[in-house]
Protein backbone atom coordinates (compact mmCIF):
# COMPACT_ATOMS: atom_id res chain seq x y z
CA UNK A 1 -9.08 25.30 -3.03
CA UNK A 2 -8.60 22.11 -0.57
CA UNK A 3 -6.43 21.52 2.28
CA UNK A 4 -4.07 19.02 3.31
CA UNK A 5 -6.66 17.39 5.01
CA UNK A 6 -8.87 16.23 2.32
CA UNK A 7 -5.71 15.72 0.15
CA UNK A 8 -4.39 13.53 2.73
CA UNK A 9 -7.83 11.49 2.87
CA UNK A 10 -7.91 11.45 -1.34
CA UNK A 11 -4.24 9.98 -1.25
CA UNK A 12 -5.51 6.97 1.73
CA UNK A 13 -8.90 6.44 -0.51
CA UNK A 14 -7.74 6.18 -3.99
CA UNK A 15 -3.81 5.00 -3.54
CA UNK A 16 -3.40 3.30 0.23
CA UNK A 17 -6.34 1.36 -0.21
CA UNK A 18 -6.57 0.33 -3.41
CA UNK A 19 -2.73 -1.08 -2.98
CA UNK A 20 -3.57 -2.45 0.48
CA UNK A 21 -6.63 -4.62 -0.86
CA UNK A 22 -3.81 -5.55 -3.81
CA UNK A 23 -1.26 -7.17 -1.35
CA UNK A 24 -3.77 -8.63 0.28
CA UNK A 25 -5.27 -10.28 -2.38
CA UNK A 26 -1.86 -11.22 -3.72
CA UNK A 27 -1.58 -9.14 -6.62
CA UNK A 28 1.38 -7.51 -5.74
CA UNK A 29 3.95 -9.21 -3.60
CA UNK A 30 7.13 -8.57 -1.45
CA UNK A 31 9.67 -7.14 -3.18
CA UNK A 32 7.68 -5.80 -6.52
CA UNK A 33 8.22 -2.70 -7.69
CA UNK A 34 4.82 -1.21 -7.39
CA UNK A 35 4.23 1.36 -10.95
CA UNK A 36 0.77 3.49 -10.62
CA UNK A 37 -0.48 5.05 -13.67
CA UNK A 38 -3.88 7.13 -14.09
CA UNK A 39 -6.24 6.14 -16.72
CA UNK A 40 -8.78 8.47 -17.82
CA UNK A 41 -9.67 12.07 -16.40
CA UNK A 42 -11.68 14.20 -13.63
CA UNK A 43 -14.08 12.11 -11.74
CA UNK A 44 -13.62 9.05 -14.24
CA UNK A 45 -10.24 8.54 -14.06
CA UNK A 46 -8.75 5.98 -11.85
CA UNK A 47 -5.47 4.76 -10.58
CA UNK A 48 -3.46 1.54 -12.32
CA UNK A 49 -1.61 -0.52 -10.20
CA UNK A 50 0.96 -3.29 -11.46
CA UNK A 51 3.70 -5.22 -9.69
CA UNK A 52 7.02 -5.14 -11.58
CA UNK A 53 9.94 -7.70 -10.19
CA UNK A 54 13.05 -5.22 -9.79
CA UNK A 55 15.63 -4.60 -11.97
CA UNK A 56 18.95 -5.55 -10.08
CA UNK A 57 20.92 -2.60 -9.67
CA UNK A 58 24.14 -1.94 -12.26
CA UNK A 59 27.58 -3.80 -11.50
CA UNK A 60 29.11 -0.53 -10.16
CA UNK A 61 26.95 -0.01 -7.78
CA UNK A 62 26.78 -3.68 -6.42
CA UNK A 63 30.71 -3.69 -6.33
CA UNK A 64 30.79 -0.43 -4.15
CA UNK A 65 27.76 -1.73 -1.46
CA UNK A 66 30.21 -4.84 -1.46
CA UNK A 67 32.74 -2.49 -0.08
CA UNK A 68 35.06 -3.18 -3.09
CA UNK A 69 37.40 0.06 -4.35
CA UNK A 70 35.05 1.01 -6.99
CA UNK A 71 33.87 5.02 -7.08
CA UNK A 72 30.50 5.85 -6.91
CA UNK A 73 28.25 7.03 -9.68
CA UNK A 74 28.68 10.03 -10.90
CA UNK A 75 32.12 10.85 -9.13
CA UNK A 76 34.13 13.30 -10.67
CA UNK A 77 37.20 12.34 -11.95
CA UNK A 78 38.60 15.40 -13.96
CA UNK A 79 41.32 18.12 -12.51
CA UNK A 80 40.53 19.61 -9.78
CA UNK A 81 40.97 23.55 -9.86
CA UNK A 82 43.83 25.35 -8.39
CA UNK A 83 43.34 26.74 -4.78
CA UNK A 84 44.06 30.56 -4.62
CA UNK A 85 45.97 31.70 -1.89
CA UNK A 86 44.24 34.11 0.75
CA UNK A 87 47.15 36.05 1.93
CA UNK A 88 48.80 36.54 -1.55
């Protein structure tokens, strides 16, 4: 079983670096969403790397960063339930 440790230095060999020597080489830029995929298995697989522009986030969620009167995702907008009375 391995430690943290050489977890740690597997994640820095095979991810850190290999996207480090991307952006400097200019395959990836500012801004890209970065998608890593795994090709192959065991000690022949290897990590994919690809630079995606990102997707713009949806209306709502623009409107309410702008500070406009628009709820947030997911907000619930049903009844709310009746509040019992402690002393009753």
């Amino acid at each position: 079983m391995l430690g943290a440790r050489p977890l740690k230095r597997a994640i820095q060999r095979e991810i850190e670096d290999a996207l480090s020597e991307k952006i400097l080489f200019g395959e990836l830029k500012a801004g890209d969403l970065v998608v890593v995929d795994a090709e192959g298995e065991g000690i022949l697989g290897e990590f994919t790397f690809r630079g995606e522009l990102k997707v713009p986030a949806e209306p709502v969620m623009e409107e309410a960063a702008a500070g406009t009167d628009v709820p947030r995702a997911g907000a619930f907008d049903g009844p709310t339930a009746p509040r019992l009375n402690a002393g009753a």
